[in-house]
PDB file of N, CA and C in Angstrom:
ATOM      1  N   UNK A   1      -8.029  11.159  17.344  1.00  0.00           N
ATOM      2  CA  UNK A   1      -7.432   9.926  17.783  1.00  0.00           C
ATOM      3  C   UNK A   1      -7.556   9.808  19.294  1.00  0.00           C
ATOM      4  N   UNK A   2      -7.521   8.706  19.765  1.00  0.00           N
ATOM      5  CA  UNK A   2      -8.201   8.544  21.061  1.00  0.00           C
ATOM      6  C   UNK A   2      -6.904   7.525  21.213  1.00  0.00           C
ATOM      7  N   UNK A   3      -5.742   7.338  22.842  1.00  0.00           N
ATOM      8  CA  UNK A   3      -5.075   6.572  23.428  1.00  0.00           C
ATOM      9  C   UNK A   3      -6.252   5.828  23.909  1.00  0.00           C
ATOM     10  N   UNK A   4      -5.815   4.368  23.379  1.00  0.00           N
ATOM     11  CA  UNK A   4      -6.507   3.263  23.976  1.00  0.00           C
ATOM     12  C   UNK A   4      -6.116   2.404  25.152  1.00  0.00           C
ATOM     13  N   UNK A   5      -4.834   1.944  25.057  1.00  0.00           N
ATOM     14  CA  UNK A   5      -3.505   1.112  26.150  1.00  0.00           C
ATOM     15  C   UNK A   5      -2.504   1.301  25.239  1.00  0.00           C
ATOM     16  N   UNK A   6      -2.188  -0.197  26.027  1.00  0.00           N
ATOM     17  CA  UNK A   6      -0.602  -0.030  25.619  1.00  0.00           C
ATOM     18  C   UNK A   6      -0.462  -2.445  25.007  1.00  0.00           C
ATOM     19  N   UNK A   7       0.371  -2.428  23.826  1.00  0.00           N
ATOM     20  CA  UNK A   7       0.171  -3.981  23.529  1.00  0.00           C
ATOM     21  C   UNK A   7       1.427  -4.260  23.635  1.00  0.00           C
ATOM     22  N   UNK A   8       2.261  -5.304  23.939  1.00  0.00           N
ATOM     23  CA  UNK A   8       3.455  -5.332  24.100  1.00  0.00           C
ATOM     24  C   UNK A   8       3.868  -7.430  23.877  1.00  0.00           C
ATOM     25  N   UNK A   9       5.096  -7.133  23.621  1.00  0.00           N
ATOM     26  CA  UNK A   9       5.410  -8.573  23.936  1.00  0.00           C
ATOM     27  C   UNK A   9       6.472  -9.186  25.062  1.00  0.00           C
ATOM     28  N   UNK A  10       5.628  -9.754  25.862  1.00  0.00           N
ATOM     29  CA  UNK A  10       6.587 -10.407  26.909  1.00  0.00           C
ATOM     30  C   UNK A  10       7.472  -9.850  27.739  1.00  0.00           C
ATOM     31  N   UNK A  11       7.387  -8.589  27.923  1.00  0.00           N
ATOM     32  CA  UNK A  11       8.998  -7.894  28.538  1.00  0.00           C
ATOM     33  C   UNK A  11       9.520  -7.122  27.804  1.00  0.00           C
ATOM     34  N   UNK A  12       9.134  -7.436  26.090  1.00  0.00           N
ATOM     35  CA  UNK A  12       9.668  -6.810  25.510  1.00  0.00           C
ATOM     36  C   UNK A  12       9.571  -5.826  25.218  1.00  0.00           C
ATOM     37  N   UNK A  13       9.341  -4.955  23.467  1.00  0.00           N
ATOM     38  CA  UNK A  13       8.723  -3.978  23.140  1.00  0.00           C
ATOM     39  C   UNK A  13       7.368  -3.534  23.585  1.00  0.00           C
ATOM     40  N   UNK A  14       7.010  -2.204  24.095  1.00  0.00           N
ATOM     41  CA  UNK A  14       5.836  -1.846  24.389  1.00  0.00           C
ATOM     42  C   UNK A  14       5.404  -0.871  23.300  1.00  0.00           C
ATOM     43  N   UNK A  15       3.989  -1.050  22.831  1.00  0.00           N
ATOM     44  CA  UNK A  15       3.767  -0.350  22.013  1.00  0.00           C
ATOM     45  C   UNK A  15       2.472   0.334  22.462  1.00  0.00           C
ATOM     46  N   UNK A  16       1.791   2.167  21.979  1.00  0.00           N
ATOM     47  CA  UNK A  16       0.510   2.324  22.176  1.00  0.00           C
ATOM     48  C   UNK A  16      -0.230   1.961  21.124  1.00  0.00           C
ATOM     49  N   UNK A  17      -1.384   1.719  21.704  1.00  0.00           N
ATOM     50  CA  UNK A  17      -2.525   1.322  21.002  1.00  0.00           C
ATOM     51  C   UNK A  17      -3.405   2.851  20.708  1.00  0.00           C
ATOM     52  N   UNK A  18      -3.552   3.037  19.311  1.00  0.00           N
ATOM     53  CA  UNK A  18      -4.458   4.436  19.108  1.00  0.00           C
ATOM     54  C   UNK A  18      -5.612   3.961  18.618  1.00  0.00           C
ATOM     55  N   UNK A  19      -6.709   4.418  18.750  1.00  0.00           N
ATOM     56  CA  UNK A  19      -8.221   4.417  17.705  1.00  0.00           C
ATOM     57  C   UNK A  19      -8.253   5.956  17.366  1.00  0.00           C
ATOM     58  N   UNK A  20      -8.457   5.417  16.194  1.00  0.00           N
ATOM     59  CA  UNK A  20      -8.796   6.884  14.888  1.00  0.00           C
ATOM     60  C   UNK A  20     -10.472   6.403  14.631  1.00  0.00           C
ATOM     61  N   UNK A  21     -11.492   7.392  14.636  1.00  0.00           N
ATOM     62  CA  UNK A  21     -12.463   7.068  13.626  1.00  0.00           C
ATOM     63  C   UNK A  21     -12.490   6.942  12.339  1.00  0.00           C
ATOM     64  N   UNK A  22     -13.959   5.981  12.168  1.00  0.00           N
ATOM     65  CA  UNK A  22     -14.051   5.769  10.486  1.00  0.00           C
ATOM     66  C   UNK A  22     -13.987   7.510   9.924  1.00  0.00           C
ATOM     67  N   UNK A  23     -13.290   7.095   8.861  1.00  0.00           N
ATOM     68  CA  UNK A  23     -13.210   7.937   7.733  1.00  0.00           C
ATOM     69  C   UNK A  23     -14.347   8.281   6.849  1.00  0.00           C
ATOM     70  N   UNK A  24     -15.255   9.007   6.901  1.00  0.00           N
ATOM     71  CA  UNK A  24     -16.188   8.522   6.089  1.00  0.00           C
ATOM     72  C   UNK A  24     -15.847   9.185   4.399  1.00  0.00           C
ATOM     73  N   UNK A  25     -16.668   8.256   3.800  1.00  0.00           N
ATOM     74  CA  UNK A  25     -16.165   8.126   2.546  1.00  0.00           C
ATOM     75  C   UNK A  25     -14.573   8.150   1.808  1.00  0.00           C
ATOM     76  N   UNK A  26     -13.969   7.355   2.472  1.00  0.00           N
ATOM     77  CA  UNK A  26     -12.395   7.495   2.537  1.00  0.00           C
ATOM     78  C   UNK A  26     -12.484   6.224   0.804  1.00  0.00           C
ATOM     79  N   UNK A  27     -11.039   6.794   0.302  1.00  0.00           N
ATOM     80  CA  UNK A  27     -11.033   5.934  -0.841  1.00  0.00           C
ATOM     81  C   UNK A  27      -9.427   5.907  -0.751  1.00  0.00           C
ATOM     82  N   UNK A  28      -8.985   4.614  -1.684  1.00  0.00           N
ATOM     83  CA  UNK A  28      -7.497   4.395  -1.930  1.00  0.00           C
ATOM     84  C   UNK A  28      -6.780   5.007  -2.420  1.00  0.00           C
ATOM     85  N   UNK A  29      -5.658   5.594  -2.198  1.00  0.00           N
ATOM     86  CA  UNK A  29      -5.183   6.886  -3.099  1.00  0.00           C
ATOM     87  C   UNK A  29      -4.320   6.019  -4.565  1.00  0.00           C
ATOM     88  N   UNK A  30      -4.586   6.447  -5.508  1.00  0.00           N
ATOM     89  CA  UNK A  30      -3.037   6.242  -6.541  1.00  0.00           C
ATOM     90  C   UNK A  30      -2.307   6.178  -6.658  1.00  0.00           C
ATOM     91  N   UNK A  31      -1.181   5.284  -7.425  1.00  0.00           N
ATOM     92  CA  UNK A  31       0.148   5.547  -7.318  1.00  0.00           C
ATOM     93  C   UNK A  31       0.474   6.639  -7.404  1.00  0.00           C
ATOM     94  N   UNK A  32       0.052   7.663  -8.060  1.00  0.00           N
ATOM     95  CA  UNK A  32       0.597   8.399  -8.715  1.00  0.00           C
ATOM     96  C   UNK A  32       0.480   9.392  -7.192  1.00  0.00           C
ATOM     97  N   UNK A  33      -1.015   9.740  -7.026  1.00  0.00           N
ATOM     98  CA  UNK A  33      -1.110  10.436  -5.690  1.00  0.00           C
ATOM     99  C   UNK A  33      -0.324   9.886  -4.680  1.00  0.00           C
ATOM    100  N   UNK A  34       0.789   8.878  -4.206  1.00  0.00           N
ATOM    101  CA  UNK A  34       1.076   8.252  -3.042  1.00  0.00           C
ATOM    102  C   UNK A  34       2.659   8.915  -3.880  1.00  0.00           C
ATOM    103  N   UNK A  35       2.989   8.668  -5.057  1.00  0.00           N
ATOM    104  CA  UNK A  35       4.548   9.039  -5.471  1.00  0.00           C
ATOM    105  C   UNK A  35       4.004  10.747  -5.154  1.00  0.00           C
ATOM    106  N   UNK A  36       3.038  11.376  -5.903  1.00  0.00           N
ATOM    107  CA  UNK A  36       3.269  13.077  -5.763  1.00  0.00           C
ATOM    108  C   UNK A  36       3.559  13.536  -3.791  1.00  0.00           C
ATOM    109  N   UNK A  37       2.531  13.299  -3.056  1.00  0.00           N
ATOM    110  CA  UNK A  37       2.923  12.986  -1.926  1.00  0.00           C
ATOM    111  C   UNK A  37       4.354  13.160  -1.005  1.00  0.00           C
ATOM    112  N   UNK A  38       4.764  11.455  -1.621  1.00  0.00           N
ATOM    113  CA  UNK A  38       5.586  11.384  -1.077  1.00  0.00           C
ATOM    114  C   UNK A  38       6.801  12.120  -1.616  1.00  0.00           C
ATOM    115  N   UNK A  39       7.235  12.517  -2.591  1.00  0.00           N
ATOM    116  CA  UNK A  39       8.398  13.580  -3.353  1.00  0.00           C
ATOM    117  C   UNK A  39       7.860  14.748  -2.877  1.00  0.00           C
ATOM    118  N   UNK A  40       6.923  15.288  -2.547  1.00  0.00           N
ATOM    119  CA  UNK A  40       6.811  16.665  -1.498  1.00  0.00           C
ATOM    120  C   UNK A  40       7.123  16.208  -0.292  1.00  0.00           C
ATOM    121  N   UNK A  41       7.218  15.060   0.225  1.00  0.00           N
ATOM    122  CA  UNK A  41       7.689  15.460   1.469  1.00  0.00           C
ATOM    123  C   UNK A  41       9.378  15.480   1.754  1.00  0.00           C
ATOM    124  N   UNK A  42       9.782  14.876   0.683  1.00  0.00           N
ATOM    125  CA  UNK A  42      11.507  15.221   0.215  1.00  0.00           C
ATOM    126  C   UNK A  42      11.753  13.567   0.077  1.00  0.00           C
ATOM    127  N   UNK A  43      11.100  12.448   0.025  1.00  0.00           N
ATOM    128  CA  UNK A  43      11.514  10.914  -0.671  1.00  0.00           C
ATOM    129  C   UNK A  43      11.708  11.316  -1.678  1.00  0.00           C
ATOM    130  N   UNK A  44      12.631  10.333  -1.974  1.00  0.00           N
ATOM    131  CA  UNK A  44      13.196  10.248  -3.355  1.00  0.00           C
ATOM    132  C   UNK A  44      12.721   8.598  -4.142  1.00  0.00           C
ATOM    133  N   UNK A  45      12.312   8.410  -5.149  1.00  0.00           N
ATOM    134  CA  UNK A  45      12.625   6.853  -5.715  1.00  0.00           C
ATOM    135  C   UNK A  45      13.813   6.291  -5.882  1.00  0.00           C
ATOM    136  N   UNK A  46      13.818   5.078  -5.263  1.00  0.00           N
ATOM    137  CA  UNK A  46      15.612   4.340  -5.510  1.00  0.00           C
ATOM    138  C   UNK A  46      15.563   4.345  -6.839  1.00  0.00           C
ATOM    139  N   UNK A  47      16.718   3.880  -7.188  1.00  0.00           N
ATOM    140  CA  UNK A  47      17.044   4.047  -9.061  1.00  0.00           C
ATOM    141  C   UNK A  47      16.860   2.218  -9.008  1.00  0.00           C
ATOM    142  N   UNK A  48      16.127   1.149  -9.603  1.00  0.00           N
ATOM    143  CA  UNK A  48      15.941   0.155  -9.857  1.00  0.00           C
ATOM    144  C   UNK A  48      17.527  -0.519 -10.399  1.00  0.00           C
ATOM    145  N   UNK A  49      18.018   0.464 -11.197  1.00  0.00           N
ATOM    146  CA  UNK A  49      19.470  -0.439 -11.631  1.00  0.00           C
ATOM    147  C   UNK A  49      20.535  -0.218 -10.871  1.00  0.00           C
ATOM    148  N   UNK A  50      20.497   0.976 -10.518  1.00  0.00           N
ATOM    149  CA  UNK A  50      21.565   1.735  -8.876  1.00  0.00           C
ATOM    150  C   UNK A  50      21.288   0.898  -8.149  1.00  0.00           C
ATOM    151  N   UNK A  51      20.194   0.244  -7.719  1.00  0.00           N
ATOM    152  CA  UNK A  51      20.048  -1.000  -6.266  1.00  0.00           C
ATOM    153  C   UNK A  51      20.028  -2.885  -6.904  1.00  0.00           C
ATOM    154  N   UNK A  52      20.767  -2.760  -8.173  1.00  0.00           N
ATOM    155  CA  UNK A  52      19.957  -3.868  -8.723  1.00  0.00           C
ATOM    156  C   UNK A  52      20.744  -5.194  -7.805  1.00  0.00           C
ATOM    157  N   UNK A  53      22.160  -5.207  -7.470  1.00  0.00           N
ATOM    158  CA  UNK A  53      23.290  -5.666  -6.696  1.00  0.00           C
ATOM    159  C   UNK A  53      22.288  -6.045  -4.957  1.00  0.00           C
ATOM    160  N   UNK A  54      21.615  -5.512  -4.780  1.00  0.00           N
ATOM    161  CA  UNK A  54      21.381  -5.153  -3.178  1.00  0.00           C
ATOM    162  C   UNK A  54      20.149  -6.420  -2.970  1.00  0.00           C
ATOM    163  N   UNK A  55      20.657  -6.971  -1.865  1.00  0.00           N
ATOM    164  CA  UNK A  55      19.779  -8.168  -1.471  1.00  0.00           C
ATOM    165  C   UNK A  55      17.770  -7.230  -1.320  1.00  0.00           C
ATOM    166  N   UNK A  56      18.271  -5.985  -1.186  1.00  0.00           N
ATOM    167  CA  UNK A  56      16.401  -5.502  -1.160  1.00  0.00           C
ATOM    168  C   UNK A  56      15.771  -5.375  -2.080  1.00  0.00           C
ATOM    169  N   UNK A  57      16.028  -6.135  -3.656  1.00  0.00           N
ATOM    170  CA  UNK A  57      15.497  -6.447  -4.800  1.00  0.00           C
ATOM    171  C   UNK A  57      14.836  -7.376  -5.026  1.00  0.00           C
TER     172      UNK A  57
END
């Protein structure tokens, strides 16, 4: 990864800008590979009926 600048708005938030190279032969991972993943890294899945009440449905 290579620091490129920096993009920001108005005064406001400043953010860096990174470039990564192409990936070569990079492909989309699976749900299934993106859930195994992410439950090793200690996420959990919300329970769909435990959140069913919650405006993030």
């Amino acid at each position: 990864m290579t620091f490129y600048g920096f993009a920001g708005f108005d005064g406001r938030t400043v953010l860096p800008v990174i470039v990564q190279p192409r990936i070569a032969n990079a492909h989309p991972a699976t749900k299934i590979m993106i859930d195994t993943y992410m439950a090793a890294l200690g996420f959990e899945k919300p329970d769909i009926i435990k959140h069913k009440g919650s405006s993030l449905c």
